[in-house]
N, C-alpha and C. Protein backbone atom coordinates (compact mmCIF):
# COMPACT_ATOMS: atom_id res chain seq x y z
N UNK A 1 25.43 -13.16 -26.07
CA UNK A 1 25.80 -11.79 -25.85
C UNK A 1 27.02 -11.42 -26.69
N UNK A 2 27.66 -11.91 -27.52
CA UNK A 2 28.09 -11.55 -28.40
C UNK A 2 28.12 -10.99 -29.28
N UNK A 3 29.42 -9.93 -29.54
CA UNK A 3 29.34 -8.79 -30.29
C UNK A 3 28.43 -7.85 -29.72
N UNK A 4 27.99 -7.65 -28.89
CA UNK A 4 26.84 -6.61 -27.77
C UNK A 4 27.41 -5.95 -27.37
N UNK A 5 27.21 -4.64 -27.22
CA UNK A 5 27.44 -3.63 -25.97
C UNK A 5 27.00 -4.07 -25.07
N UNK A 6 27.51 -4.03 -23.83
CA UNK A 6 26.90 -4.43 -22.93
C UNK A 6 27.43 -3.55 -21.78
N UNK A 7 26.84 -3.52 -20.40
CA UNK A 7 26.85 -2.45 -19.62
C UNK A 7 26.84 -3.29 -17.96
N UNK A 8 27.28 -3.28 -17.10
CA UNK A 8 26.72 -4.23 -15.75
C UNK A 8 26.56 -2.39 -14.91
N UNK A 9 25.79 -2.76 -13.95
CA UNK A 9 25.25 -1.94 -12.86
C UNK A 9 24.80 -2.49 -11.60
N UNK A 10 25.51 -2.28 -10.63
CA UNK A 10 25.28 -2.90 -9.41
C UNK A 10 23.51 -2.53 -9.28
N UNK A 11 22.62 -3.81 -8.88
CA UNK A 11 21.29 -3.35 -9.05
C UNK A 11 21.00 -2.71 -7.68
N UNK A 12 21.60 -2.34 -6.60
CA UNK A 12 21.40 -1.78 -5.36
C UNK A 12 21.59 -0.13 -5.53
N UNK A 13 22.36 0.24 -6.93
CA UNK A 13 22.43 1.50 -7.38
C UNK A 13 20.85 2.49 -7.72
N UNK A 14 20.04 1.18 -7.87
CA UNK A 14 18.48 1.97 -8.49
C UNK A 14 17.58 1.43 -7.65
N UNK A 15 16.71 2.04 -7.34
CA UNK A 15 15.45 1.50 -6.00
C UNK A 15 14.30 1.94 -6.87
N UNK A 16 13.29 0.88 -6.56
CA UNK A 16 12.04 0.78 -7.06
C UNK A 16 11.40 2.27 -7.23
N UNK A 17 10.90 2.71 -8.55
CA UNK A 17 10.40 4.38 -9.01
C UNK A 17 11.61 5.17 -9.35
N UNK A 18 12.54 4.67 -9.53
CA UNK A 18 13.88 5.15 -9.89
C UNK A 18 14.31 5.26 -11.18
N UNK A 19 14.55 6.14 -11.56
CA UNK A 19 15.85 5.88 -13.02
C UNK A 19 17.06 6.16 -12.74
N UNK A 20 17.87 6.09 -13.84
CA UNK A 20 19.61 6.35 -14.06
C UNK A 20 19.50 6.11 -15.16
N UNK A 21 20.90 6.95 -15.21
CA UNK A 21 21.20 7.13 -16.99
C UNK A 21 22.91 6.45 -17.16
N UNK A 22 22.93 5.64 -18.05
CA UNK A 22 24.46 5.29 -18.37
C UNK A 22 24.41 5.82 -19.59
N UNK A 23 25.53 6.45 -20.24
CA UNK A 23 26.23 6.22 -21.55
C UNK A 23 27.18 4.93 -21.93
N UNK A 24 26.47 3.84 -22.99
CA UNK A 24 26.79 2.90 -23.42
C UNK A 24 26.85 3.07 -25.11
N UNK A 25 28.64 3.18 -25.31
CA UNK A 25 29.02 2.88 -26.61
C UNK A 25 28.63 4.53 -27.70
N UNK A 26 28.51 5.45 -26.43
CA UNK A 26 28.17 6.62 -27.53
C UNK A 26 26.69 7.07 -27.35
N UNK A 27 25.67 5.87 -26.46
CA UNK A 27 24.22 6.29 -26.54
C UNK A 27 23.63 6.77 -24.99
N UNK A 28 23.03 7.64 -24.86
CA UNK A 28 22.32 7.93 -23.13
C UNK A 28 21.57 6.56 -23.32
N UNK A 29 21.57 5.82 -22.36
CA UNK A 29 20.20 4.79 -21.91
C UNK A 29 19.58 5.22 -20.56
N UNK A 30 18.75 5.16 -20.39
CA UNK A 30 17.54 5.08 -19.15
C UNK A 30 17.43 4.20 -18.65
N UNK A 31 17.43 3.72 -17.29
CA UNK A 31 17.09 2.24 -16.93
C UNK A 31 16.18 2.32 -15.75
N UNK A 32 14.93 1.98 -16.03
CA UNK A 32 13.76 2.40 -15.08
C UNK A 32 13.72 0.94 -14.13
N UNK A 33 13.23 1.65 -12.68
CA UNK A 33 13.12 0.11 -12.33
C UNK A 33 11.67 0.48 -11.43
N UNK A 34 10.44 -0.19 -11.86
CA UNK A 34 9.33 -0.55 -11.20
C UNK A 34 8.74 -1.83 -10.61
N UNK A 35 7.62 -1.00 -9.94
CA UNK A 35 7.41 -2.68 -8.98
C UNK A 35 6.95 -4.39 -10.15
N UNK A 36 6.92 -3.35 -11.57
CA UNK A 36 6.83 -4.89 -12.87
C UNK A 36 8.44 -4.94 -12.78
N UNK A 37 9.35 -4.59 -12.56
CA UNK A 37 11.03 -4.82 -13.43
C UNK A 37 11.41 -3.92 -13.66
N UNK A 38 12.77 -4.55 -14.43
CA UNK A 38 13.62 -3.20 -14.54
C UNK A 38 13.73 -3.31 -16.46
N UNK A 39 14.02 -2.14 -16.45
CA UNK A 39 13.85 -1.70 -18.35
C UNK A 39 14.82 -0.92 -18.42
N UNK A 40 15.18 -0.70 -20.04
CA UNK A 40 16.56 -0.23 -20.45
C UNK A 40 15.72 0.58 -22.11
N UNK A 41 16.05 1.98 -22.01
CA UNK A 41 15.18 2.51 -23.09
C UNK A 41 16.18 3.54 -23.76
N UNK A 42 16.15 3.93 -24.89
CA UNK A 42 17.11 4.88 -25.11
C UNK A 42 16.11 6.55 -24.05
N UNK A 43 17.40 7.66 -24.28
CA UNK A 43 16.81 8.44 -23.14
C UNK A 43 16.39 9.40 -23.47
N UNK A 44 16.62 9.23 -25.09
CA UNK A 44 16.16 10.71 -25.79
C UNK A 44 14.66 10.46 -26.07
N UNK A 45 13.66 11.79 -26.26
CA UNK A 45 12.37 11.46 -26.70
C UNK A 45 12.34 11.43 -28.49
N UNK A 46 11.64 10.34 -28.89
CA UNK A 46 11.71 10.74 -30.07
C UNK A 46 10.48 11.35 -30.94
N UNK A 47 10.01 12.40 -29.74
CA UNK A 47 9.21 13.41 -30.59
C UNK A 47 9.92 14.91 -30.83
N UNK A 48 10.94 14.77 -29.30
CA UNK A 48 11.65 16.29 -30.07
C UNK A 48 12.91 15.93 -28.67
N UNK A 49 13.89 16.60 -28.97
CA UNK A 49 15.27 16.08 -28.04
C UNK A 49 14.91 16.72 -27.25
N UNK A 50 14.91 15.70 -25.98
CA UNK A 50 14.85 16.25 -24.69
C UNK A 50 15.45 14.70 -23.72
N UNK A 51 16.10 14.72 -22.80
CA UNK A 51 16.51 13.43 -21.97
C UNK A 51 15.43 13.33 -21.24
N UNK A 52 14.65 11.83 -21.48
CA UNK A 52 13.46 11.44 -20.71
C UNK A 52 14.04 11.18 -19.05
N UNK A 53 15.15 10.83 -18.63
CA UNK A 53 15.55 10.60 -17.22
C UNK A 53 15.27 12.57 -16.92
N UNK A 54 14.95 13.45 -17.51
CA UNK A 54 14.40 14.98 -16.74
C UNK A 54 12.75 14.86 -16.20
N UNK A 55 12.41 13.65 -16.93
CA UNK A 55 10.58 13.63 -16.44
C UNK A 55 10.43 12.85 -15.69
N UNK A 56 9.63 12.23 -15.29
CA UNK A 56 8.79 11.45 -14.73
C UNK A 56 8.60 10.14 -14.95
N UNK A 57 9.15 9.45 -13.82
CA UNK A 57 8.11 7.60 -14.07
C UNK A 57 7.20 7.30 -13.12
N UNK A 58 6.38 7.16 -13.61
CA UNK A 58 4.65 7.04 -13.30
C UNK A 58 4.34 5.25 -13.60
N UNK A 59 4.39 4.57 -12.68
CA UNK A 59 4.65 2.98 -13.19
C UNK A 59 5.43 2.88 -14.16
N UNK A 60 5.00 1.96 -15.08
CA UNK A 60 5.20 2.01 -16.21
C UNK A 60 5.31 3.29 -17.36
N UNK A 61 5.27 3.89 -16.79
CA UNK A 61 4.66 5.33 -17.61
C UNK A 61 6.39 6.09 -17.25
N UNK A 62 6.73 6.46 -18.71
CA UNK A 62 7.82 6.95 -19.17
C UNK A 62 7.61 8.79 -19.27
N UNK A 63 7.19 9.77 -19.00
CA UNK A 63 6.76 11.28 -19.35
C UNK A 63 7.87 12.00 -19.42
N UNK A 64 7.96 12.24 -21.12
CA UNK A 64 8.86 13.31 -21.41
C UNK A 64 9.07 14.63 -20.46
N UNK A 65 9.89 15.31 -19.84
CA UNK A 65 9.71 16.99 -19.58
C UNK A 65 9.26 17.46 -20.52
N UNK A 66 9.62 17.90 -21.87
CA UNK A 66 9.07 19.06 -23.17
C UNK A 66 7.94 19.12 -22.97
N UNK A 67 7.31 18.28 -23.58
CA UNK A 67 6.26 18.36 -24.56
C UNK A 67 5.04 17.03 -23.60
N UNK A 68 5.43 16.49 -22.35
CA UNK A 68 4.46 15.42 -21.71
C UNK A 68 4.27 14.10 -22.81
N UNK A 69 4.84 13.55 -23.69
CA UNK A 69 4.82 13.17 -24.18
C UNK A 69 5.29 11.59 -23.53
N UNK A 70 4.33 10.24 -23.82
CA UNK A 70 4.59 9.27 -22.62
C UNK A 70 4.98 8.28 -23.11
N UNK A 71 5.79 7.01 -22.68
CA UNK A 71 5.80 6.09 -23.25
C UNK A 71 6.14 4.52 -22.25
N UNK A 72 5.72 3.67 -22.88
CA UNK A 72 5.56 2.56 -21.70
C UNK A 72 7.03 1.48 -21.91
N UNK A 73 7.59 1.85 -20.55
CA UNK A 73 9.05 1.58 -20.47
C UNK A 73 9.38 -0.16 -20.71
N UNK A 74 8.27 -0.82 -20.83
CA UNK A 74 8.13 -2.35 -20.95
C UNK A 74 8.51 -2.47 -22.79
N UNK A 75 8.40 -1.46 -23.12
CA UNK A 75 8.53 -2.32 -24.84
C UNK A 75 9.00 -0.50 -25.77
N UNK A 76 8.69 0.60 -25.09
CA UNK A 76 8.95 1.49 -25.64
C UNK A 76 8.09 2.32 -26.19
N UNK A 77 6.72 1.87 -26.61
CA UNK A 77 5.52 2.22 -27.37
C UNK A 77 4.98 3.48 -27.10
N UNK A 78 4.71 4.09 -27.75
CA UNK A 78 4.23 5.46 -26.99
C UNK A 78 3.06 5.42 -26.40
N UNK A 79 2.80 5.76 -25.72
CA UNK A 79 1.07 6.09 -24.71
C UNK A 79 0.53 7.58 -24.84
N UNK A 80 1.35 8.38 -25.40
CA UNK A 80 0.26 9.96 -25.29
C UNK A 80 1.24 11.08 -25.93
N UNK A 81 0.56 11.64 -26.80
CA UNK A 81 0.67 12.47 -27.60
C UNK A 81 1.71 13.61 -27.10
N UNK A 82 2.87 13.87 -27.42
CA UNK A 82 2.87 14.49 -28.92
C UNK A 82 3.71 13.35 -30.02
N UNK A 83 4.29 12.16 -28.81
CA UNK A 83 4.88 11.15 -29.70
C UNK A 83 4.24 10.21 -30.14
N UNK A 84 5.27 9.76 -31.63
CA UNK A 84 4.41 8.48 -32.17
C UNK A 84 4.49 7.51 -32.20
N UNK A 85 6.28 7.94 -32.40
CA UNK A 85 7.30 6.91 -32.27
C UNK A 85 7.53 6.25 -31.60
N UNK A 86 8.22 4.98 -31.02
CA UNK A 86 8.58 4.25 -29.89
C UNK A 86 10.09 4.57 -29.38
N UNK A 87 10.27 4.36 -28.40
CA UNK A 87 11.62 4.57 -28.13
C UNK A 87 12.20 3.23 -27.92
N UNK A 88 13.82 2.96 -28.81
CA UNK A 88 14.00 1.59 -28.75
C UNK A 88 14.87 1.23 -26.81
N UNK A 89 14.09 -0.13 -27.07
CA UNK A 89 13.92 -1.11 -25.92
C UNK A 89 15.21 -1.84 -26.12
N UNK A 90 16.25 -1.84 -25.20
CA UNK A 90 17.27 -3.02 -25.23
C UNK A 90 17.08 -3.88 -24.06
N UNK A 91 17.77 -5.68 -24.51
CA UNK A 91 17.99 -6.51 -23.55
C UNK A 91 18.56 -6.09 -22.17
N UNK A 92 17.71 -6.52 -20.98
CA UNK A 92 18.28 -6.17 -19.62
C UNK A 92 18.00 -7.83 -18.94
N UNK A 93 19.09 -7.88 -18.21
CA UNK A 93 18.97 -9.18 -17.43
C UNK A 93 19.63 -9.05 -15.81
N UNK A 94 18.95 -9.49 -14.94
CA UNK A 94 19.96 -9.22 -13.46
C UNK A 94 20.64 -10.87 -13.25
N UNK A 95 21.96 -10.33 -13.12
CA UNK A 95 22.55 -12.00 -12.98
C UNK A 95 23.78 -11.31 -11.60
N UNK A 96 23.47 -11.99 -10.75
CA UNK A 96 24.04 -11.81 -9.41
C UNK A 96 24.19 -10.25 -8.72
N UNK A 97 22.68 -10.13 -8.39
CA UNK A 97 22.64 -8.25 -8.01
C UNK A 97 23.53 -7.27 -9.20
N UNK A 98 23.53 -7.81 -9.86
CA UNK A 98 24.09 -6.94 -11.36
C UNK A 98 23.33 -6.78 -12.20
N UNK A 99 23.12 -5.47 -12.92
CA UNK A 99 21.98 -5.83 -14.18
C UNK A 99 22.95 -5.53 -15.32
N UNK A 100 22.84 -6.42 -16.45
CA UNK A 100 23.36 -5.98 -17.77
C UNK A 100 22.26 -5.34 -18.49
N UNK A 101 22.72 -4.61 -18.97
CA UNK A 101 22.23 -4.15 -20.17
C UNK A 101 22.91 -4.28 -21.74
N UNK A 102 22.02 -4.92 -22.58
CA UNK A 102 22.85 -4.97 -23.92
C UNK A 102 22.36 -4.34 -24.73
N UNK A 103 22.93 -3.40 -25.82
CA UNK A 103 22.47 -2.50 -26.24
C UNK A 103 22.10 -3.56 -27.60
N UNK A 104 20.48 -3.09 -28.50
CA UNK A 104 20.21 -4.01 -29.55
C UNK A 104 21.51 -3.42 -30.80
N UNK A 105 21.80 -4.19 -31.41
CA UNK A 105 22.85 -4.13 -32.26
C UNK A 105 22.01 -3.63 -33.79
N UNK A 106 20.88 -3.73 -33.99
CA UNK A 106 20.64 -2.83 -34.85
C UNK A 106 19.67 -1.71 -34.72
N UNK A 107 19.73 -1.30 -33.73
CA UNK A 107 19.27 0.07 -33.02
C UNK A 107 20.22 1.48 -33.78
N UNK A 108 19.51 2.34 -34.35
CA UNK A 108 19.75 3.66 -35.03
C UNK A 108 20.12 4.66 -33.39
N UNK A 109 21.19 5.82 -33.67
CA UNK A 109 21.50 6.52 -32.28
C UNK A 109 20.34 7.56 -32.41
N UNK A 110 19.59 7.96 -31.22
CA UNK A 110 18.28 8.64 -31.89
C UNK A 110 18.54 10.42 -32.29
N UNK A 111 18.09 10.63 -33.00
CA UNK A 111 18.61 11.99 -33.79
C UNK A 111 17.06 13.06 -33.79
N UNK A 112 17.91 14.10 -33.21
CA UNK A 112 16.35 15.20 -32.58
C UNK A 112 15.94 15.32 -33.97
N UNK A 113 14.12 15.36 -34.01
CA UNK A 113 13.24 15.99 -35.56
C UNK A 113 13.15 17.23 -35.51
């Protein structure tokens, strides 16, 4: 974990179908937690700026507000149109009812198209 941003969050702060949003180092992150785990995604959509913690988590299923635009909070990938892009995925680990989050170190800050 070196040289990382990194973030701790008491994990009793988020309950299963839940998000929250931290600002880490300058960036919104998302941190979804479903009955697979918990995930750490940036929070902007990157089909058009909008904060994905305003929509919906549907399992795994990430849904923009704008534009419904979906993406699967396990890796970032998009699932349904109007995006194509992925939204980047950072390291999350729970180590004593704490979750870190480390932000990836060569992750771009995401910038509205």
């Amino acid at each position: 974990m070196a040289d990382a941003t990194c973030c701790t969050i008491p994990l009793a702060e988020i309950a299963e179908g839940q998000m929250l949003v931290r600002t880490i180092n300058g960036r919104e992150i998302v941190i979804c937690r479903t009955r697979h785990g918990i995930y750490a995604l940036d929070n902007i959509c990157t089909h058009a700026y909008a904060r994905l913690n305003e929509g919906r988590l549907r399992g795994t299923r990430l849904i923009c507000p704008l534009h419904g635009a979906s993406f699967d909070v396990r890796d970032g990938r998009p699932l349904g149109a109007p995006a194509t892009r992925p939204l980047t995925a950072h390291e999350l680990r729970v180590v004593a009812d704490r979750i870190e989050v480390i932000l990836r170190p060569d992750a771009s800050v995401p910038q509205p198209r």
